[in-house]
Protein backbone atom coordinates (compact mmCIF):
# COMPACT_ATOMS: atom_id res chain seq x y z
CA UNK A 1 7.46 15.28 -13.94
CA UNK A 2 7.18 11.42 -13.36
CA UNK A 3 4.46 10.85 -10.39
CA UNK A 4 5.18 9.65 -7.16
CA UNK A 5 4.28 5.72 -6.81
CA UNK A 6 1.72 4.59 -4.19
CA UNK A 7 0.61 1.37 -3.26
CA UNK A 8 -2.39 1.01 -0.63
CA UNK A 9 -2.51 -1.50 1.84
CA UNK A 10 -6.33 -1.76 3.16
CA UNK A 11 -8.64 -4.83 3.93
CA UNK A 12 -11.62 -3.04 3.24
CA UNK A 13 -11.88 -2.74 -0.77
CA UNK A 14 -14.32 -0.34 -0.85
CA UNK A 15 -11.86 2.56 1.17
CA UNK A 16 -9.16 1.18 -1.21
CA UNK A 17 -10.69 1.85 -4.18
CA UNK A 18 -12.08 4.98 -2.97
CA UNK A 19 -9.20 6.58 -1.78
CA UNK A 20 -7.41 5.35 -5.04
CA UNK A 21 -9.69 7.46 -7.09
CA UNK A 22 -9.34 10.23 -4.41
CA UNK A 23 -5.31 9.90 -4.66
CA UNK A 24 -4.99 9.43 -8.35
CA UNK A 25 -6.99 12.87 -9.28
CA UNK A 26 -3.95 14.56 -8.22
CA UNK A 27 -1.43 14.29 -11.65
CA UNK A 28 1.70 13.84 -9.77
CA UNK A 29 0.32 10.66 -7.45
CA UNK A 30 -0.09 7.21 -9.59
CA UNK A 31 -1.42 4.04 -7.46
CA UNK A 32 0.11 1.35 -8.45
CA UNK A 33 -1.04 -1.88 -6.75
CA UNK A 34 -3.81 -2.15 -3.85
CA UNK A 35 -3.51 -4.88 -1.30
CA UNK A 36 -5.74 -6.30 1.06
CA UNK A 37 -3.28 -7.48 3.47
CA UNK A 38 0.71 -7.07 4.69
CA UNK A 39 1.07 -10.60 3.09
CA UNK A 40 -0.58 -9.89 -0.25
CA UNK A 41 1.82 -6.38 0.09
CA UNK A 42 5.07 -8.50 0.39
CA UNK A 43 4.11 -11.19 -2.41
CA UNK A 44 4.12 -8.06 -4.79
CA UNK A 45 6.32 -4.92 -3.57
CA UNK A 46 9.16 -5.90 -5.81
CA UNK A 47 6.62 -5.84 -8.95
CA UNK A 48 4.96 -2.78 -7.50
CA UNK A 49 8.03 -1.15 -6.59
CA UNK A 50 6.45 2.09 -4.78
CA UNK A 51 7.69 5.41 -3.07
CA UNK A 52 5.25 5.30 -0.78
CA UNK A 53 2.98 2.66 0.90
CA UNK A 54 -0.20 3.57 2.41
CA UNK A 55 -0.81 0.93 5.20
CA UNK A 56 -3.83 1.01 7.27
CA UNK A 57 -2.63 -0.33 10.71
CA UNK A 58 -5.88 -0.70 12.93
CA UNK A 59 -7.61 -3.05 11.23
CA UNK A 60 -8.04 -5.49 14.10
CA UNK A 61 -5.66 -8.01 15.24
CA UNK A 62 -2.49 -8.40 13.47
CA UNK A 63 -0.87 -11.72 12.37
CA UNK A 64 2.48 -11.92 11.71
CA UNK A 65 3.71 -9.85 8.85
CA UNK A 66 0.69 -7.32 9.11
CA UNK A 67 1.45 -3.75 10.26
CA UNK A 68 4.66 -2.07 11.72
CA UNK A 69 6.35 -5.49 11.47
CA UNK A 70 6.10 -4.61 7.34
CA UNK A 71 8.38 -1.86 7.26
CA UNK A 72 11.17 -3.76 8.86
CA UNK A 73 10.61 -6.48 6.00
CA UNK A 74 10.21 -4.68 3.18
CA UNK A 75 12.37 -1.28 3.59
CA UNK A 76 14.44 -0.83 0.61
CA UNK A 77 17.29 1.60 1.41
């Protein structure tokens, strides 16, 4: 079976990385990019190319492209 792709979006490298290693003991989940922001996110998605992205949305205030606002820009249908 060909794991599910995840990317993490987290400004704190340390949760990142941990819940990478949590995330990527399970044989059908493969991280395949972290980011540290919704801007670093959208300079890579299309490399990355992930099912699923694992955004952490309360980490303070938001500039533009951070957050909800990423889903409308990067939602491949």
């Amino acid at each position: 079976m060909t794991p599910i792709t995840v990317v993490l979006v987290d400004d704190h490298r340390l949760v990142a990385r941990s819940l990478k290693a949590y995330l990527e003991s399970f044989p059908d989940l493969r991280v395949v990019g972290i980011a540290a922001s919704g801007e670093e996110l959208l300079e890579h998605i299309d490399e990355w190319k992930p099912q699923i992205v694992l955004q952490d949305l309360l980490h303070g205030p938001m500039p533009p492209g951070e957050g909800w606002a990423n889903g409308r820009l990067w939602r491949h249908d």
